[in-house]
N, C-alpha and C. Protein backbone atom coordinates (compact mmCIF):
# COMPACT_ATOMS: atom_id res chain seq x y z
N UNK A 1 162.70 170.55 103.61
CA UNK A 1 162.50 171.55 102.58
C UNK A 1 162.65 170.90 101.21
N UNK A 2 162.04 169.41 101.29
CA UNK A 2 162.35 169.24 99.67
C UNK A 2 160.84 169.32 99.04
N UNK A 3 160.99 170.67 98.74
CA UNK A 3 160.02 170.75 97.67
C UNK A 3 159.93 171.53 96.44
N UNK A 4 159.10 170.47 95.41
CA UNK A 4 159.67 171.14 94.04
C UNK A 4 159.68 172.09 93.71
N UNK A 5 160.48 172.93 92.68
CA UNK A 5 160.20 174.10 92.41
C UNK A 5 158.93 174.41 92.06
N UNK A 6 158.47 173.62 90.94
CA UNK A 6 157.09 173.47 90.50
C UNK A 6 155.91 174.23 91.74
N UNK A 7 155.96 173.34 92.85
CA UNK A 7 154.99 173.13 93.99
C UNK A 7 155.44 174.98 94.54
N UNK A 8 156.76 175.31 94.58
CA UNK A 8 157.16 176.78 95.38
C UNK A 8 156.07 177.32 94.09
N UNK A 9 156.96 177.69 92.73
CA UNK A 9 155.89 178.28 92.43
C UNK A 9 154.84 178.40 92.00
N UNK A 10 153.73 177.46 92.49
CA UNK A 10 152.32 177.51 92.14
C UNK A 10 151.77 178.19 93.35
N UNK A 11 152.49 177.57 94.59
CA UNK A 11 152.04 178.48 95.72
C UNK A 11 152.35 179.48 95.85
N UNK A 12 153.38 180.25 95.44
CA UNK A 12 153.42 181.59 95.23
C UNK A 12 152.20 182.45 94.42
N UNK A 13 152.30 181.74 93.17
CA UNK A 13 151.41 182.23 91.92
C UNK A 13 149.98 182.14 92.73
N UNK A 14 149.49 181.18 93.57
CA UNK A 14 148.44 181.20 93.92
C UNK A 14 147.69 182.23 95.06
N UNK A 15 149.25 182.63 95.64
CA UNK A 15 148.84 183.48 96.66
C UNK A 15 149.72 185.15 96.86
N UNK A 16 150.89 185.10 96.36
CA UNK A 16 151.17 186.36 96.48
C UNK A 16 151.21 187.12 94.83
N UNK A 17 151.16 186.39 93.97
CA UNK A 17 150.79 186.95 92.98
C UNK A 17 149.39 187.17 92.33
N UNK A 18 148.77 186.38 92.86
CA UNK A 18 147.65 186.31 92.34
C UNK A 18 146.46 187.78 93.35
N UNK A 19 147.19 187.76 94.60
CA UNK A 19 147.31 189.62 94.98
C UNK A 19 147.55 190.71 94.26
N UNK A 20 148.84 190.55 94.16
CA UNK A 20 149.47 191.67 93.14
C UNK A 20 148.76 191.71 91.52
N UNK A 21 148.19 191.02 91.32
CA UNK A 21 147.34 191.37 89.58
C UNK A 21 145.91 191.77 90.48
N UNK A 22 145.21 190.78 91.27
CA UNK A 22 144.66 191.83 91.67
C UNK A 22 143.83 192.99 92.14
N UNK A 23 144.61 193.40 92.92
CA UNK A 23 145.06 195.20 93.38
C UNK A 23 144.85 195.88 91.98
N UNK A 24 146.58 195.50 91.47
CA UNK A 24 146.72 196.10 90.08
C UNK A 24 145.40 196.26 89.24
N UNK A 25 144.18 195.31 88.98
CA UNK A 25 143.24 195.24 88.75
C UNK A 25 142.22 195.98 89.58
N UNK A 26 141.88 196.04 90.20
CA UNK A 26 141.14 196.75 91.13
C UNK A 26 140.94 198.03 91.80
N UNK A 27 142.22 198.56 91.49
CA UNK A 27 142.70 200.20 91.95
C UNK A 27 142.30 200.83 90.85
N UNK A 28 142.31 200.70 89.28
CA UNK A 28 141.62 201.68 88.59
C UNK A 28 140.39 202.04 88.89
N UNK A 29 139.84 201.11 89.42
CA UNK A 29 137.70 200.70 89.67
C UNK A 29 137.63 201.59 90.63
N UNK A 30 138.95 201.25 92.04
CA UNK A 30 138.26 201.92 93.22
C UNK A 30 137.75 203.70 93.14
N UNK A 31 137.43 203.86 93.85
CA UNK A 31 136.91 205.68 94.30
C UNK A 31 137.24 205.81 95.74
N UNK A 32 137.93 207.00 95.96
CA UNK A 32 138.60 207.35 97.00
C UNK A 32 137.56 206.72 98.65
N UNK A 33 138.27 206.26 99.32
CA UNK A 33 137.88 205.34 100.41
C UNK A 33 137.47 204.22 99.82
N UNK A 34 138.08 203.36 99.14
CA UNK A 34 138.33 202.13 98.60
C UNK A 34 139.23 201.24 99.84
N UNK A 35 138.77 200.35 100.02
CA UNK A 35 139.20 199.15 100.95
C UNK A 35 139.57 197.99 99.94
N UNK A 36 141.00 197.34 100.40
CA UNK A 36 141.51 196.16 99.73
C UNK A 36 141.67 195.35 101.53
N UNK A 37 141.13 194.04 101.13
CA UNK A 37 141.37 193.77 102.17
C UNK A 37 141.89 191.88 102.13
N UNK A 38 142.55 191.57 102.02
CA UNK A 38 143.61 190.05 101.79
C UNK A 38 143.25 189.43 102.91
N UNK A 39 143.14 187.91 102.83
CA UNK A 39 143.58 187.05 103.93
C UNK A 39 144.51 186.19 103.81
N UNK A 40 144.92 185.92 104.72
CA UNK A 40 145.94 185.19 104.88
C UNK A 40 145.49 184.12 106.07
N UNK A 41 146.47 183.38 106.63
CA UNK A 41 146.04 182.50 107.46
C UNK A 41 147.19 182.64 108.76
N UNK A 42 146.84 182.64 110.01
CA UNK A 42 148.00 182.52 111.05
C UNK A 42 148.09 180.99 111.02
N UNK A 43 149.75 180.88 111.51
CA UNK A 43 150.52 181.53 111.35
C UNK A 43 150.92 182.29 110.37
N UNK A 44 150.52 181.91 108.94
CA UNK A 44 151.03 182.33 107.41
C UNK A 44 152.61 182.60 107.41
N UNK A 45 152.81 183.98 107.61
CA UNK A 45 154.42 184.13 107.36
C UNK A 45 155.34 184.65 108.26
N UNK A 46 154.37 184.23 109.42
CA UNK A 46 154.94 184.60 110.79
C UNK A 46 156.17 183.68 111.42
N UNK A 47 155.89 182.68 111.56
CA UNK A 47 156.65 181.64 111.86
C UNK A 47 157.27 180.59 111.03
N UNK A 48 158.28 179.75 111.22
CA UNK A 48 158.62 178.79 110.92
C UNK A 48 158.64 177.31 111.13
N UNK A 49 157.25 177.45 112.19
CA UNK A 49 157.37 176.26 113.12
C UNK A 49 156.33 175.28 112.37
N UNK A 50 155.78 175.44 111.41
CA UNK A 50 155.04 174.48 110.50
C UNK A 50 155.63 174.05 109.39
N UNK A 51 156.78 173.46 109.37
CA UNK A 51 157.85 172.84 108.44
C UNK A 51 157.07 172.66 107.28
N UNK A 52 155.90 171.48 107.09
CA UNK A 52 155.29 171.23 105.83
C UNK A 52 155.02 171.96 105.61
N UNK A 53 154.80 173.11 105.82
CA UNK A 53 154.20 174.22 104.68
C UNK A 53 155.06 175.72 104.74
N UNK A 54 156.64 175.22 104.14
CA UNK A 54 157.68 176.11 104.38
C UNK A 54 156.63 177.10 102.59
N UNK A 55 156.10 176.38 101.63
CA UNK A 55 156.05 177.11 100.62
C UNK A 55 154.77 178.20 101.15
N UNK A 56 153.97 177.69 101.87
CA UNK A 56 152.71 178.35 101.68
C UNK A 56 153.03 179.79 102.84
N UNK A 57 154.21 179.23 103.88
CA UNK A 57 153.95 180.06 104.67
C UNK A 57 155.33 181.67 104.00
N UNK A 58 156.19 181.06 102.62
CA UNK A 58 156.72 181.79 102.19
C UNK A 58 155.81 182.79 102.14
N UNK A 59 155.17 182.24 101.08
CA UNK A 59 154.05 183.01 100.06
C UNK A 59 153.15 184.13 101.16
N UNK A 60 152.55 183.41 101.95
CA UNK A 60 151.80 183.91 103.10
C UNK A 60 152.80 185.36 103.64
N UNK A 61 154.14 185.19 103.86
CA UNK A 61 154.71 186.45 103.84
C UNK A 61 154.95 187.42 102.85
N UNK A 62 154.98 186.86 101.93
CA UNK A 62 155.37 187.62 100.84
C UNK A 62 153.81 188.52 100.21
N UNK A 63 152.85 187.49 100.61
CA UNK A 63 151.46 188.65 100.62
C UNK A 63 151.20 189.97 101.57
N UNK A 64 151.77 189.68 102.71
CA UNK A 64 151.36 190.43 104.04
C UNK A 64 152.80 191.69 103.83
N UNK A 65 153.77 191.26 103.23
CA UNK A 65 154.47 192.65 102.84
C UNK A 65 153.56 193.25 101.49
N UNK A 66 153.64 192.83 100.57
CA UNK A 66 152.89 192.85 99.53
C UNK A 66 151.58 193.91 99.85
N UNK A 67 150.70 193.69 101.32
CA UNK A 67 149.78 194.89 101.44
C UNK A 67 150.72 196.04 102.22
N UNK A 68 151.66 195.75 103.07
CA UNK A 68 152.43 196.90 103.60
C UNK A 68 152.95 198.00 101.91
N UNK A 69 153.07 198.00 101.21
CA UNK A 69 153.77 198.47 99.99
C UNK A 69 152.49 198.96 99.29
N UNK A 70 151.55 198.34 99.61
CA UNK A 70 150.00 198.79 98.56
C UNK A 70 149.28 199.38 99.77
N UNK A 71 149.34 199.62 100.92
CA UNK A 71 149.18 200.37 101.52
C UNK A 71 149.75 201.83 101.62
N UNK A 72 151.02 201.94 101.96
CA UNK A 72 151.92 203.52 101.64
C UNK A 72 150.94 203.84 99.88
N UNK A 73 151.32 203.20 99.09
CA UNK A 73 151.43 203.34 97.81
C UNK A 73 149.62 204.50 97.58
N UNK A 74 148.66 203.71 97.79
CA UNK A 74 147.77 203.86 97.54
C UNK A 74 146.86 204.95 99.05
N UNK A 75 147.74 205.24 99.97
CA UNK A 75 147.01 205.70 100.75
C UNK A 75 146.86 207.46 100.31
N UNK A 76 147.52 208.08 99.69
CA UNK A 76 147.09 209.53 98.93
C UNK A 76 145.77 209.18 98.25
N UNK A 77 145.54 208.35 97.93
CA UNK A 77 144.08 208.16 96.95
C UNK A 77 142.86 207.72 98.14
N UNK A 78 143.30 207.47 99.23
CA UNK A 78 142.20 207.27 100.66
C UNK A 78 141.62 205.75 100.12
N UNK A 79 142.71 204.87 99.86
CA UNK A 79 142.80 203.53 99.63
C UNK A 79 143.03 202.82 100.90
N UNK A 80 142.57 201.83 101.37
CA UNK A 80 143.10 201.53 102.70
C UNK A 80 143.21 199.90 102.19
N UNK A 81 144.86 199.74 102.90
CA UNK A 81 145.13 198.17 102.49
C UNK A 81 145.28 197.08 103.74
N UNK A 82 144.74 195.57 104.23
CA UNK A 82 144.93 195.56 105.66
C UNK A 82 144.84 194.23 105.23
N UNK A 83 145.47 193.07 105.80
CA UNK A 83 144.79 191.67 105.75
C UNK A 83 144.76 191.09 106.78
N UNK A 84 143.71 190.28 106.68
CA UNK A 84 143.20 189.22 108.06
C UNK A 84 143.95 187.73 108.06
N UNK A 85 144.60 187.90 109.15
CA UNK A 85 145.07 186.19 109.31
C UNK A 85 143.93 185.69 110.52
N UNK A 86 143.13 184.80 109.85
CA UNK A 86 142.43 184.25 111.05
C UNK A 86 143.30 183.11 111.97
N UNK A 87 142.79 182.36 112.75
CA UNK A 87 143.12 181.60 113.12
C UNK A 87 142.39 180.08 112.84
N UNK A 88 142.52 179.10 113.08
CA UNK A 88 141.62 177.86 112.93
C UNK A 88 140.10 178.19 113.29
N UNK A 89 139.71 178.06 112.05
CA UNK A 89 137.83 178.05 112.12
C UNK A 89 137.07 176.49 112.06
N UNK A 90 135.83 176.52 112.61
CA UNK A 90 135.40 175.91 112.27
C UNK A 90 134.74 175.78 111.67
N UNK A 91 135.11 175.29 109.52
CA UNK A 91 134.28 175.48 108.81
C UNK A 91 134.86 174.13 107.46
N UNK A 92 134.68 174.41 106.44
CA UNK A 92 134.46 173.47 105.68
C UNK A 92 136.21 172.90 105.41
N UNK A 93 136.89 173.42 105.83
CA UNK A 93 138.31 173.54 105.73
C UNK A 93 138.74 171.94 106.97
N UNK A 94 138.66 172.70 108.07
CA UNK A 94 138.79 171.87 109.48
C UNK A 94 137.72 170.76 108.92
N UNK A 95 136.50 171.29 108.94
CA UNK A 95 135.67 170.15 109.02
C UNK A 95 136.04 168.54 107.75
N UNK A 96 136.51 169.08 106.34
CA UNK A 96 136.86 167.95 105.96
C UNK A 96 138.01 167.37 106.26
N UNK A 97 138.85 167.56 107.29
CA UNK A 97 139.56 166.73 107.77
C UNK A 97 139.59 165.34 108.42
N UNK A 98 139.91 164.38 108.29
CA UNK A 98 139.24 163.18 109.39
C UNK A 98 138.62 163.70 110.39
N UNK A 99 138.12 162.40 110.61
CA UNK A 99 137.26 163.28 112.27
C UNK A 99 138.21 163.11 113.44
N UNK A 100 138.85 162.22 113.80
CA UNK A 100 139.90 162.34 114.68
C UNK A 100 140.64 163.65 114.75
N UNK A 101 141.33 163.56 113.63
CA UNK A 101 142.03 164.94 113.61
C UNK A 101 141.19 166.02 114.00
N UNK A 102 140.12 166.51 113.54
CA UNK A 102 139.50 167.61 113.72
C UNK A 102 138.89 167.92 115.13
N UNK A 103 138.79 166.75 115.70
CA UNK A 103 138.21 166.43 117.31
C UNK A 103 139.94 166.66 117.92
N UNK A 104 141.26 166.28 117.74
CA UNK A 104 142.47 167.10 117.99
C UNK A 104 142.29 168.49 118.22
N UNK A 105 142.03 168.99 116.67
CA UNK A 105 142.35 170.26 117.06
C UNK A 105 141.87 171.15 117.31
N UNK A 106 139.83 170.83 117.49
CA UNK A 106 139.03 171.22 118.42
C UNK A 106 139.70 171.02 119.84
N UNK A 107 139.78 169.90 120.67
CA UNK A 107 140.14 170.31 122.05
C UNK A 107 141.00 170.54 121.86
N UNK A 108 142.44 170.59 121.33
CA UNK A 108 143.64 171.72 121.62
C UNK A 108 143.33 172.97 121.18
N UNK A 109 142.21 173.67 120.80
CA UNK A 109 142.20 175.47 121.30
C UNK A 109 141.17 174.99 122.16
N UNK A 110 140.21 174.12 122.87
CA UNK A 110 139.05 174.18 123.84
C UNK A 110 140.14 174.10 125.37
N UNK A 111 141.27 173.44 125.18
CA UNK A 111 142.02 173.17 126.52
C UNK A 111 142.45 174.93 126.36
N UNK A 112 143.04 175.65 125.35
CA UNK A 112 143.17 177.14 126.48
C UNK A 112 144.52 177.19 125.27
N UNK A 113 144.92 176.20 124.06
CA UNK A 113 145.64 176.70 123.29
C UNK A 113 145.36 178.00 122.82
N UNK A 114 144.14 178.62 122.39
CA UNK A 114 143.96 179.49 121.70
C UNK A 114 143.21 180.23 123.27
N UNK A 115 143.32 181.23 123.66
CA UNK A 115 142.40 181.62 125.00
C UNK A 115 141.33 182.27 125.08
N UNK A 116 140.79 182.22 123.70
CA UNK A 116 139.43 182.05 124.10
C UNK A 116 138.49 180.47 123.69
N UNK A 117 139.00 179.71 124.05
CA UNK A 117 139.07 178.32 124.34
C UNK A 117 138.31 177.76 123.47
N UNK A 118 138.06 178.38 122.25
CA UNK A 118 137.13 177.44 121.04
C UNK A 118 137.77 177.94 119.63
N UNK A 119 137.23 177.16 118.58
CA UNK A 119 137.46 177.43 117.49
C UNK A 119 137.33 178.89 116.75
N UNK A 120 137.40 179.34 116.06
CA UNK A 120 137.00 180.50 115.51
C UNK A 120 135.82 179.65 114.32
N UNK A 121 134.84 181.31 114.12
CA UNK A 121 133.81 180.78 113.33
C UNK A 121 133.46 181.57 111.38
N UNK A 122 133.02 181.40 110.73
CA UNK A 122 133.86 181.87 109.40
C UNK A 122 132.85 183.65 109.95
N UNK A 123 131.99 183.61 110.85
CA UNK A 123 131.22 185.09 110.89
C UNK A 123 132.72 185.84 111.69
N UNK A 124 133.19 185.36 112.34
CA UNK A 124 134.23 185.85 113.16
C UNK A 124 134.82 186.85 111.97
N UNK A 125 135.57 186.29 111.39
CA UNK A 125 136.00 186.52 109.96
C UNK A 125 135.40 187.85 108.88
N UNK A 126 134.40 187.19 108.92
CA UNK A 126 133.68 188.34 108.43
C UNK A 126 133.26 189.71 109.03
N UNK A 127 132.72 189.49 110.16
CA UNK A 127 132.69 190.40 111.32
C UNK A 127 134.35 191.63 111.22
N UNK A 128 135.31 191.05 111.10
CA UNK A 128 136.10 191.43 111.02
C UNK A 128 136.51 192.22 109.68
N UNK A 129 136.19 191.79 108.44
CA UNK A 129 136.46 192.49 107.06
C UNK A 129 135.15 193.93 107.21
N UNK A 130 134.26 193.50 107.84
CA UNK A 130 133.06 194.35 107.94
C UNK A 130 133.87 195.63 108.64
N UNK A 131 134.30 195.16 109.69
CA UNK A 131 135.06 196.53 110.82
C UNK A 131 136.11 197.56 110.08
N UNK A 132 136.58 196.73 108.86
CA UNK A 132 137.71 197.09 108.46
C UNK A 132 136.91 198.04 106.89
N UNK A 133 135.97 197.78 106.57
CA UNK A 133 135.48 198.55 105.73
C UNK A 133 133.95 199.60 106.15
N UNK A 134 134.34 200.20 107.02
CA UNK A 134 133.80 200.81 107.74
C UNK A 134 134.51 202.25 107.89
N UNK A 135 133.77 203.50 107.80
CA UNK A 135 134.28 204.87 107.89
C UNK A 135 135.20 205.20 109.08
N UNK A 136 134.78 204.38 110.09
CA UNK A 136 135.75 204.48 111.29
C UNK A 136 137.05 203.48 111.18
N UNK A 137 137.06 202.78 110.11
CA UNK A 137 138.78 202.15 109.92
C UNK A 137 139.60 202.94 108.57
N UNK A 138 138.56 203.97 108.66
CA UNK A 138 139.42 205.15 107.54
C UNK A 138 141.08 205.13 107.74
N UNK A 139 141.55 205.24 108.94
CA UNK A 139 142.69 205.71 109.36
C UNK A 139 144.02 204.51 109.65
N UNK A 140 143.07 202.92 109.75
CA UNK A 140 143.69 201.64 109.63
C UNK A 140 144.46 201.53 108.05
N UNK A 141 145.95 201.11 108.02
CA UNK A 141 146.38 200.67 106.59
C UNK A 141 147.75 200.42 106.96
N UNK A 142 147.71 199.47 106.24
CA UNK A 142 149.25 198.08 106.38
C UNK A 142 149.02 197.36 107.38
N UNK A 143 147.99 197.06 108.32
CA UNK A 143 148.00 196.14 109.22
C UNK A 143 147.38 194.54 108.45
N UNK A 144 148.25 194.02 109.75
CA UNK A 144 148.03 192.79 109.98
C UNK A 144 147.03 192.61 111.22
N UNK A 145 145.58 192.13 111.15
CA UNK A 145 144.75 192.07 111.82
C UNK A 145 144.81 190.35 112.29
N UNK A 146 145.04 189.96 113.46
CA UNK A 146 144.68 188.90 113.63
C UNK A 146 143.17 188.14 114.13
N UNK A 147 142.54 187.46 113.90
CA UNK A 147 141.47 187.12 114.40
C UNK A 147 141.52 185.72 114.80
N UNK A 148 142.17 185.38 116.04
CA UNK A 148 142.29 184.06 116.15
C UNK A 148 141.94 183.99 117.75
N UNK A 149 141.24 184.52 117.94
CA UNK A 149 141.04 184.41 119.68
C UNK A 149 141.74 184.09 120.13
N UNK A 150 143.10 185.15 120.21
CA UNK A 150 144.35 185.27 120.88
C UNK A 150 144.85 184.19 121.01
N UNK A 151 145.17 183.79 119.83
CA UNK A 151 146.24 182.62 119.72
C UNK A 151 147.67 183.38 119.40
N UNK A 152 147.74 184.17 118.13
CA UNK A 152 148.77 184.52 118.04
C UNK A 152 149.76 185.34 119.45
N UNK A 153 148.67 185.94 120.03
CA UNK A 153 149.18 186.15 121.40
C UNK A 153 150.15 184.86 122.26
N UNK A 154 149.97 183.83 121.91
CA UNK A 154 150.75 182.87 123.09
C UNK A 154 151.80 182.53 122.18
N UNK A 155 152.38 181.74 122.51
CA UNK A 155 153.97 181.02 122.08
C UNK A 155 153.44 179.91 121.85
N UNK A 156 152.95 179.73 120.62
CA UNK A 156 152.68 178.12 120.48
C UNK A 156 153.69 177.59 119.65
N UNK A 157 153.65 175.93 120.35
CA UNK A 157 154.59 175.14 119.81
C UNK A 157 153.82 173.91 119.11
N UNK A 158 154.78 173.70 118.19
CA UNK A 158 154.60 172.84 117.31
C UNK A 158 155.52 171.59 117.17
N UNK A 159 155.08 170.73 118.03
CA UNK A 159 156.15 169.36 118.15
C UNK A 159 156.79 169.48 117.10
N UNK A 160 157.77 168.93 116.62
CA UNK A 160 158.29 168.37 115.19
C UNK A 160 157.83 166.97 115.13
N UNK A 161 157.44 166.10 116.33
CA UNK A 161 157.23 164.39 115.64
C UNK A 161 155.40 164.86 115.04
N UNK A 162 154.46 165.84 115.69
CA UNK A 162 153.61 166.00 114.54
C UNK A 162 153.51 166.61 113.29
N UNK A 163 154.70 166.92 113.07
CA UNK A 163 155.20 166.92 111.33
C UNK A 163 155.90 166.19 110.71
N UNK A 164 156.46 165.03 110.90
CA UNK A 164 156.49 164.12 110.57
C UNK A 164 158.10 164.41 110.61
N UNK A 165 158.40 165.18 111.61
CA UNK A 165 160.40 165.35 111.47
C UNK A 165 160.60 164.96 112.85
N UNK A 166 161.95 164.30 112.51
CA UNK A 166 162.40 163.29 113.85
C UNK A 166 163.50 164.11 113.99
């Protein structure tokens, strides 16, 4: 956990505040059945098992309460608040990673880490914000939607020697 304050709060500022302005921004505009809809990333602020990124996965919680609160808040106005944590996609993110690495963590969700045994794709994603702004997710608000082809479903572990802690 040594990381600078500096580094905590830019990742904050970058992700749970930069929510909260905004909403705040955006809720005068909306008209009743207005959809806010955040992403986040799984794990985000679920777990603790991704040490290097104790700041991002603060922040990552502190967004996903952040729509629980702008959800109650805004649901008399037929505001609906929900965010998507996907899971690992395969897209410009994964893909600029080395290629080794990215061939990692392609076959660890193709072996059955994630069970539906492949990557997620950025339509996945979208497919998903689409469902959520739709007349029939009128009644959806404060959720946490996962889209990770039931990853968050399993108990995954996260060595510590691939984070670089002994």
């Amino acid at each position: 956990m040594q990381i600078p304050l500096e580094a905590w709060q830019a990742t904050f500022d970058t992700q749970a505040t930069e929510f909260l302005v905004a909403v705040r921004a955006a809720v005068p505009m909306m008209g009743k059945n207005g959809r806010i809809i955040a992403i986040t990333y799984a794990p985000g602020g679920q777990t603790g098992s991704w040490q290097p990124w104790v700041a991002m996965g603060s922040a990552k919680a502190a967004k996903e309460a952040l729509a629980r609160y702008f959800a109650v808040a805004l649901a008399q106005k037929g505001i609906t608040v929900n965010i998507i944590s996907p899971g690992a996609c395969d897209d410009s993110v994964l893909s600029g990673l080395p290629p080794q690495v990215f061939q990692m963590i392609k076959d660890w969700h193709e072996s059955g880490w994630t069970p539906m045994r492949r990557l997620g794709l950025p339509a996945d994603i979208g497919n998903a914000v689409v469902l959520l702004c739709t007349d029939q997710a009128s009644f959806i608000t404060g959720q946490l939607l996962y889209v990770d082809g039931g990853a968050s479903a399993m108990e995954p572990v996260f060595p510590l020697a691939i984070q670089g802690i002994k």
